[in-house]
N, C-alpha and C. Protein backbone atom coordinates (compact mmCIF):
# COMPACT_ATOMS: atom_id res chain seq x y z
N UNK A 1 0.85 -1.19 0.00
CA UNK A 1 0.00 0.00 0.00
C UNK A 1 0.89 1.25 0.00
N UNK A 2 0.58 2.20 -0.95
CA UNK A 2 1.39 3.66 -1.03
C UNK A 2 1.40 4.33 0.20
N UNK A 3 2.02 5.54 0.44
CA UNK A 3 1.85 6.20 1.32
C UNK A 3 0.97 7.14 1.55
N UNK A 4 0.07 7.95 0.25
CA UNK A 4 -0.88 8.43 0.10
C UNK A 4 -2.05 7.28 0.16
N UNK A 5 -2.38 6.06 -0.25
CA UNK A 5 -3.30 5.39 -0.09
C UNK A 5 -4.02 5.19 1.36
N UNK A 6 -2.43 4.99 2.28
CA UNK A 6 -2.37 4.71 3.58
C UNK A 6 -3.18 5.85 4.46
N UNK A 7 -2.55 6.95 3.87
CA UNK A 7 -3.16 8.69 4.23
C UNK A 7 -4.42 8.83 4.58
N UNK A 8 -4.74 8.02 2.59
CA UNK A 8 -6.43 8.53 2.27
C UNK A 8 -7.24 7.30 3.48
N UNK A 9 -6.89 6.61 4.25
CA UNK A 9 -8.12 5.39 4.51
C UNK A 9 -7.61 5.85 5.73
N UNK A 10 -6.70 6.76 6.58
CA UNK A 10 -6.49 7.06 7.85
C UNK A 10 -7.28 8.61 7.67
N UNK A 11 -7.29 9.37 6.82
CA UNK A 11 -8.43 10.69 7.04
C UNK A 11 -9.90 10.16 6.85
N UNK A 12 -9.94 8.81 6.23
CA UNK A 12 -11.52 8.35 5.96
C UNK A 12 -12.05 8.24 7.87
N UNK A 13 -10.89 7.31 7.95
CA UNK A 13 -11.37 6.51 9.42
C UNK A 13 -11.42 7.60 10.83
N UNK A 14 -10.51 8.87 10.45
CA UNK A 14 -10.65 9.96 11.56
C UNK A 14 -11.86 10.60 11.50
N UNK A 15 -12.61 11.55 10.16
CA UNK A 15 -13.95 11.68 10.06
C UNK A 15 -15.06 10.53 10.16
N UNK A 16 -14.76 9.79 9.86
CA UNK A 16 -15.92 8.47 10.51
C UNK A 16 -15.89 8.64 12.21
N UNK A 17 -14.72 8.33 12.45
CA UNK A 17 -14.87 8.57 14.25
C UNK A 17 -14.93 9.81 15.01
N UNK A 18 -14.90 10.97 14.33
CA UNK A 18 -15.30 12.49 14.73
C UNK A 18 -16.67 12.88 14.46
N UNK A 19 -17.60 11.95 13.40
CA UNK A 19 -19.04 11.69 12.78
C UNK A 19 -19.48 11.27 14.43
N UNK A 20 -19.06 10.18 14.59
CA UNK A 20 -19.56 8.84 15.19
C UNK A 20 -19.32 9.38 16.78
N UNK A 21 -18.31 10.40 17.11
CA UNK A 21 -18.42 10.94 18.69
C UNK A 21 -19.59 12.18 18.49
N UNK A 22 -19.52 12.77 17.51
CA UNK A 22 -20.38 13.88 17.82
C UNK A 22 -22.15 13.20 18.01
N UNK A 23 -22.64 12.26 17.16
CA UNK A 23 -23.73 11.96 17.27
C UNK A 23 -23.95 11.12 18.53
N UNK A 24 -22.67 10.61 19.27
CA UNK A 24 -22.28 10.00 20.65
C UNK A 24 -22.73 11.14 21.88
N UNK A 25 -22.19 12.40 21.59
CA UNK A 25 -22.57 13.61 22.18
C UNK A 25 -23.79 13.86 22.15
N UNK A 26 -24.40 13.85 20.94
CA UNK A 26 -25.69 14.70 20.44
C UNK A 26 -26.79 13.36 21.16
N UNK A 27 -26.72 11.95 20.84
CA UNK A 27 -27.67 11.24 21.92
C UNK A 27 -26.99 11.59 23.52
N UNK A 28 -25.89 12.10 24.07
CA UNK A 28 -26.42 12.15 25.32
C UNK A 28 -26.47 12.32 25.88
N UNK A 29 -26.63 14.37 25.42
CA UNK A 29 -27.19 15.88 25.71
C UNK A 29 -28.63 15.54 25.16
N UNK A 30 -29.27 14.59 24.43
CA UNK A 30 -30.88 14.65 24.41
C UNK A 30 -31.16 13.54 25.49
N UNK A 31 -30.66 13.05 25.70
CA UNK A 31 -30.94 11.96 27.13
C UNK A 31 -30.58 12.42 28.52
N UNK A 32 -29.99 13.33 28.48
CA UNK A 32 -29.67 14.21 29.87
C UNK A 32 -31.24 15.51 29.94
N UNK A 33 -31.21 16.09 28.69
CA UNK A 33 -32.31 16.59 28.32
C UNK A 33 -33.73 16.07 28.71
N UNK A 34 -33.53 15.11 28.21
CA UNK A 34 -35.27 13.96 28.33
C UNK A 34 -35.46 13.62 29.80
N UNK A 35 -34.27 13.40 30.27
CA UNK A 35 -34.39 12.92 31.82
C UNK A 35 -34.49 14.53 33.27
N UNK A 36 -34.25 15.27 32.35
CA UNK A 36 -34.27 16.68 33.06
C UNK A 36 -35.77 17.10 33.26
N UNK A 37 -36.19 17.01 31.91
CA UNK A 37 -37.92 17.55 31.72
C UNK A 37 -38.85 16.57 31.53
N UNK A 38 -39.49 16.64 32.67
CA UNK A 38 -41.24 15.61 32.85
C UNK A 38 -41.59 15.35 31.62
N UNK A 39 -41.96 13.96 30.61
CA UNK A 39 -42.51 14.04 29.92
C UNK A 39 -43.95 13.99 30.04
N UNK A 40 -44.87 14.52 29.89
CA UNK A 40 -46.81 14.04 30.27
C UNK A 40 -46.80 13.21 29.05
């Protein structure tokens, strides 16, 4: 494998896992949320 090939599938796999913490965040500031306010 080249050294740019190597590059391109290590910037794929850093935005996949900077995707994958933020929506990690985003469920659970709405679950801290949900559990804060009474649902009726």
């Amino acid at each position: 494998m080249s050294k740019r090939g190597y590059f391109r599938v290590f910037l794929k796999l850093r935005i996949a896992g900077k995707t994958h913490y933020l929506s990690n965040v985003v469920k659970y500031v709405k679950n801290r949320l949900f559990s804060c306010i009474p649902v009726f």
